[in-house]
N, C-alpha and C. Protein backbone atom coordinates (compact mmCIF):
# COMPACT_ATOMS: atom_id res chain seq x y z
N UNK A 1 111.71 70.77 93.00
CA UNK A 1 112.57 71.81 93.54
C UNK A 1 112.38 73.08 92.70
N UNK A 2 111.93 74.14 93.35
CA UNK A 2 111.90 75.43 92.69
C UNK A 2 113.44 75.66 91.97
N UNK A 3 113.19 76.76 91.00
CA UNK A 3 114.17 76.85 90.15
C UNK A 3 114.12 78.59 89.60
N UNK A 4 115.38 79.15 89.49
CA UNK A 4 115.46 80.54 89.24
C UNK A 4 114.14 80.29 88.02
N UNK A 5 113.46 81.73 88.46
CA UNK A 5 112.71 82.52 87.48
C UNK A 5 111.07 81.48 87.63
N UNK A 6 110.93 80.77 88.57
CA UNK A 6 109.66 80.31 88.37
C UNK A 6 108.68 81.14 89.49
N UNK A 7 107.72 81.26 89.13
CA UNK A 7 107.07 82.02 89.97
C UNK A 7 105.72 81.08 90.81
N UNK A 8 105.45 81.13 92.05
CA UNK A 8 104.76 80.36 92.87
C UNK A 8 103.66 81.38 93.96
N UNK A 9 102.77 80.65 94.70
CA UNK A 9 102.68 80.63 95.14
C UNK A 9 102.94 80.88 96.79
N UNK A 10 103.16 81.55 97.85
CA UNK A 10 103.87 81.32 98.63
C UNK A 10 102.93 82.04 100.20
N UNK A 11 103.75 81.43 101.23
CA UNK A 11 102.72 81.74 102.29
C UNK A 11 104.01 82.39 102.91
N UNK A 12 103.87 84.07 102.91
CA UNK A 12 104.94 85.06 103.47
C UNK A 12 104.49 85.67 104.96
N UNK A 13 104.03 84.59 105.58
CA UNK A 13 103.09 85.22 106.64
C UNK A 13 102.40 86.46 106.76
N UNK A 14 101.87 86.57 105.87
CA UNK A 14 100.89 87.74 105.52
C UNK A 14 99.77 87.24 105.70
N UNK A 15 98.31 88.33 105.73
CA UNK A 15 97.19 88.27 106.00
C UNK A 15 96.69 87.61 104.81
N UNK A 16 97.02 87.19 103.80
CA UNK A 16 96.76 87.02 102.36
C UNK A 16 97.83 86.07 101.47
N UNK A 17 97.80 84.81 100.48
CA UNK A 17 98.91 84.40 100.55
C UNK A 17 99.48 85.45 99.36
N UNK A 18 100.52 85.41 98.71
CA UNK A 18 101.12 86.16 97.09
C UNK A 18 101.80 85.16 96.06
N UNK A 19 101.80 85.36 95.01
CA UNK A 19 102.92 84.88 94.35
C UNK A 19 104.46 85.80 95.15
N UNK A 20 105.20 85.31 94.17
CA UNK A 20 106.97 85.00 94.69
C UNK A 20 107.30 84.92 93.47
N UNK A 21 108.02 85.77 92.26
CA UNK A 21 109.10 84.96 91.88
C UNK A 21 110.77 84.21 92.42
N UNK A 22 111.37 83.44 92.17
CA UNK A 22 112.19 82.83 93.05
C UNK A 22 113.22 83.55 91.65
N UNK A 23 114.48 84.47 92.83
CA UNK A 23 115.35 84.94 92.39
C UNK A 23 116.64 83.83 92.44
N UNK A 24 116.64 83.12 93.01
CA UNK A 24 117.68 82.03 93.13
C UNK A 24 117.68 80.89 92.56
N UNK A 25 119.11 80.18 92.36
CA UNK A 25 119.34 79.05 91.70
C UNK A 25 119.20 78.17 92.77
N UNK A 26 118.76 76.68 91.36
CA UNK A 26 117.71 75.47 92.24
C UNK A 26 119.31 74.98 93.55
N UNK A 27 120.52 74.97 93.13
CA UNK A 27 121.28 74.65 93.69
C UNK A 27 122.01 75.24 94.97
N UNK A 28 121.31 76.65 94.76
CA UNK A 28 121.51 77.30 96.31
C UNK A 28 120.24 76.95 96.90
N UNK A 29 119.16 76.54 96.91
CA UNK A 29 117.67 76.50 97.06
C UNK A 29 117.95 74.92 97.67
N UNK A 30 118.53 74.08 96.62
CA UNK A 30 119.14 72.73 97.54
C UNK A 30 119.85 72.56 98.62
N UNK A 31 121.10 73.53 98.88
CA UNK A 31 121.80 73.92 99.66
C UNK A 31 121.50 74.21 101.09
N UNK A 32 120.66 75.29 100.88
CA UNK A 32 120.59 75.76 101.93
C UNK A 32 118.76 75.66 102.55
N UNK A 33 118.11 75.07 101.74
CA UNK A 33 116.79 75.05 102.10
C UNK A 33 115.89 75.92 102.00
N UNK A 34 116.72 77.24 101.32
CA UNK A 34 115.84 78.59 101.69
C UNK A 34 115.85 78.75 99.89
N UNK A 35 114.87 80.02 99.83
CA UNK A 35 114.99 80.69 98.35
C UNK A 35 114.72 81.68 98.71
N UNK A 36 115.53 82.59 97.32
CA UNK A 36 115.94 84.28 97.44
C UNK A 36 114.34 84.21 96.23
N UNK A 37 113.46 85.18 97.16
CA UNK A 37 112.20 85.60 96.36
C UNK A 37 111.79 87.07 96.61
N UNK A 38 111.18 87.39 95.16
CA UNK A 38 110.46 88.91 95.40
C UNK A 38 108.91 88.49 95.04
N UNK A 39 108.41 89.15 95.78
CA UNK A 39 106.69 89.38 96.09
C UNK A 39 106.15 90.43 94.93
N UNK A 40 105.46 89.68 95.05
CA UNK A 40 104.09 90.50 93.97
C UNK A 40 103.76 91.48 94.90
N UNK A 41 103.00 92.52 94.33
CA UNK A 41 102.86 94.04 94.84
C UNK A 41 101.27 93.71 94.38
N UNK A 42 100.33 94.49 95.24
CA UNK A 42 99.00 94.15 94.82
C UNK A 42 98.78 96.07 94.82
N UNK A 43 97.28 95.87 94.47
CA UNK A 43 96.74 97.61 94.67
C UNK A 43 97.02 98.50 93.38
N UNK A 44 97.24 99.83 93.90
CA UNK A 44 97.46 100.71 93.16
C UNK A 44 98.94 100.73 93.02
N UNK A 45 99.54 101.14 91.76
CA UNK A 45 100.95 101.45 91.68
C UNK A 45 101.48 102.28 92.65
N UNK A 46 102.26 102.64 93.36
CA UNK A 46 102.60 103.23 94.03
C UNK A 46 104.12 103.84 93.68
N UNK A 47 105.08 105.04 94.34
CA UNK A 47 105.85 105.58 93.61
C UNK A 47 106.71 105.47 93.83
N UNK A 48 107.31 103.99 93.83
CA UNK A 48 108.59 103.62 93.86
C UNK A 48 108.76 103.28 92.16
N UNK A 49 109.52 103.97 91.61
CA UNK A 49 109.83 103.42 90.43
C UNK A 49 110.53 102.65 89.85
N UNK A 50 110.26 101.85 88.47
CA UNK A 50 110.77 101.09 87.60
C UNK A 50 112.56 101.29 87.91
N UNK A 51 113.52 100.93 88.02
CA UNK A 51 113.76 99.17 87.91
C UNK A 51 113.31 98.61 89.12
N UNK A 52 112.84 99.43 90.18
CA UNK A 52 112.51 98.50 91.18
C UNK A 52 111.13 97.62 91.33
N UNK A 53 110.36 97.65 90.44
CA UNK A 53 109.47 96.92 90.27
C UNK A 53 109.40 96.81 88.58
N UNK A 54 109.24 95.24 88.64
CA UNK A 54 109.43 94.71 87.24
C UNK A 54 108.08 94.30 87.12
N UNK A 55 107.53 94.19 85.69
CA UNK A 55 106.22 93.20 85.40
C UNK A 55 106.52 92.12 84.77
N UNK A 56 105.59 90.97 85.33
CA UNK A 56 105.89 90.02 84.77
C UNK A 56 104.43 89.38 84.32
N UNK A 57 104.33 89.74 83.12
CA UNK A 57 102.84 88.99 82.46
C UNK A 57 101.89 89.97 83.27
N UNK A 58 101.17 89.65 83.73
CA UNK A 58 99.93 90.53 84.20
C UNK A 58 100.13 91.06 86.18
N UNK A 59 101.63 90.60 86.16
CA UNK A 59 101.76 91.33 87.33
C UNK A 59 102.97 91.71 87.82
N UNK A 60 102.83 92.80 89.02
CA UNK A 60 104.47 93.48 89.25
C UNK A 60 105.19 92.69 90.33
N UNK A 61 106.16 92.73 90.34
CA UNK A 61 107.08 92.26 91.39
C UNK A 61 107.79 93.27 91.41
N UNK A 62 108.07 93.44 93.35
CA UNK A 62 108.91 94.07 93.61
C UNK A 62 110.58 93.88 94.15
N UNK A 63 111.45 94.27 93.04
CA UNK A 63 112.62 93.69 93.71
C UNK A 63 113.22 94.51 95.00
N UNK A 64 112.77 95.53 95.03
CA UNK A 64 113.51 96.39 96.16
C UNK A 64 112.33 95.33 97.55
N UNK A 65 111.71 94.58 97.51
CA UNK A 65 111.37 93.90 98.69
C UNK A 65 112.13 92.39 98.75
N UNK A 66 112.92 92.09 98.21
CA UNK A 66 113.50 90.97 98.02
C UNK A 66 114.08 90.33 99.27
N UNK A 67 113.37 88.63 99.46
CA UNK A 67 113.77 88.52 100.54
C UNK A 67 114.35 86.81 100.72
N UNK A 68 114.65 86.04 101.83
CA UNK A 68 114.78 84.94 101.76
C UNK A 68 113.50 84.45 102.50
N UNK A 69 112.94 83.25 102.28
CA UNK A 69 112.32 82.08 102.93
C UNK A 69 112.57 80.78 102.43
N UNK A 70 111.33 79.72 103.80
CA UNK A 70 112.11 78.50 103.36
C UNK A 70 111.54 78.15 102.70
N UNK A 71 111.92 76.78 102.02
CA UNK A 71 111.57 76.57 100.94
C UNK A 71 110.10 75.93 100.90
N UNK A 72 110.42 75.61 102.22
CA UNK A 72 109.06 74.85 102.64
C UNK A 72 107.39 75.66 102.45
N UNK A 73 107.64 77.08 102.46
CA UNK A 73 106.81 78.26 102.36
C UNK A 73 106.61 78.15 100.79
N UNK A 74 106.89 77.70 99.71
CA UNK A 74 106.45 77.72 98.25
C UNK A 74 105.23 76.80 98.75
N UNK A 75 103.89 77.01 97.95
CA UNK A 75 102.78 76.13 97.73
C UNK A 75 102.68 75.69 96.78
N UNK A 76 102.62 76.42 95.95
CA UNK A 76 102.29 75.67 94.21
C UNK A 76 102.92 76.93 93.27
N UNK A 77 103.70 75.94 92.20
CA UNK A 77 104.42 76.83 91.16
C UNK A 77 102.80 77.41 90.35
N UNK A 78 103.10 78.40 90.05
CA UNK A 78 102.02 78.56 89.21
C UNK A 78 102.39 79.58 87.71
N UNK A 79 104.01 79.35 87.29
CA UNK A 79 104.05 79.94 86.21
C UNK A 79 105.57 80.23 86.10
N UNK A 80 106.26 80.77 85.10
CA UNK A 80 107.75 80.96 85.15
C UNK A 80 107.98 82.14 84.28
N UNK A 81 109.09 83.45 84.72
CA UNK A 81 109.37 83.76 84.33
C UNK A 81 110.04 84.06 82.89
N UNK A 82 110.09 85.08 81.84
CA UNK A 82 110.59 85.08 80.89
C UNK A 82 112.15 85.18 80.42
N UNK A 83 112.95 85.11 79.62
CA UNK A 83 114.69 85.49 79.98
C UNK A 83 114.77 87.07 80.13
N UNK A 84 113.57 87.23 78.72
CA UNK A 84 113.85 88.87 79.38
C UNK A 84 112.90 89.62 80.24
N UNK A 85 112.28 88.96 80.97
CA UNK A 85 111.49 89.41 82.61
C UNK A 85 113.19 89.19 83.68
N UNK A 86 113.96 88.00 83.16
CA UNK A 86 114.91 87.49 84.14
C UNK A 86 115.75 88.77 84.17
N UNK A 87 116.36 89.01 82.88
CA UNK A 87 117.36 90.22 82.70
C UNK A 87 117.27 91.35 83.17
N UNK A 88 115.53 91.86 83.31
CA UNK A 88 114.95 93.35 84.06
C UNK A 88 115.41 92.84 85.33
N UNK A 89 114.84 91.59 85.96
CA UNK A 89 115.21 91.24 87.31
C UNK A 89 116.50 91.78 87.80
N UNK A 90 117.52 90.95 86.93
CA UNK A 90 119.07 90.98 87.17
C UNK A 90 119.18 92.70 87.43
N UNK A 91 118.89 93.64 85.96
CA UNK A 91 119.25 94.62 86.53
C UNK A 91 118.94 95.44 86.91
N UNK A 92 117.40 94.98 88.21
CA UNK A 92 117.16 95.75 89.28
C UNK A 92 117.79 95.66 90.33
N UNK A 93 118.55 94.20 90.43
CA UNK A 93 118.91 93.47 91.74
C UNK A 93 120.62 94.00 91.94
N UNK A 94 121.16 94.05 90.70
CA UNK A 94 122.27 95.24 89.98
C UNK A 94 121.94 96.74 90.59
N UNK A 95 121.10 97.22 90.65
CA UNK A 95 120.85 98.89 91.11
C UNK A 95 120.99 98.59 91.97
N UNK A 96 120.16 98.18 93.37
CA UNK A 96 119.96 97.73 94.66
C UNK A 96 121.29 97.62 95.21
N UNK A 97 122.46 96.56 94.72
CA UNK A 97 123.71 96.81 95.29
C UNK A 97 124.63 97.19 95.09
């Protein structure tokens, strides 16, 4: 079961698959079948700025794209967030509402 702050794999019906970090806890993720995830951003930076896109290790996520899918859409974990990658998270997801 995916778990806040791990980052995967995921098939977002896009032309291409992305990582995902998973913004949600494993127990809403049990719940309801779905997980709250933000997508990796590929390309050139573009000019939406910092807090809305966080880095995590060698890549950005964007929280202002934050979305739900099911859970069934994770493929393979392939890494986990840091506490303080988690905390930038929190307070982008904090600006946003």
């Amino acid at each position: 079961m995916s778990a806040l702050g791990d980052i995967h794999l995921a098939d977002l019906n896009e032309e291409r698959r992305r990582r995902v970090l998973v913004a949600s806890n494993a127990r809403f993720n049990r719940a309801t079948r779905r997980v709250v995830v933000i997508p990796e951003v590929f390309g050139e930076p573009d000019d939406v700025p910092f807090p809305w896109r966080v880095m995590v290790g060698d890549a950005i996520f964007a929280v202002d794209l934050l979305r739900t899918i099911s859970i069934e859409r994770l493929l393979q974990r392939t890494g986990q967030a840091s506490l303080v990658d988690m905390l930038q998270i929190r307070r982008a997801i904090l600006h946003i509402t």
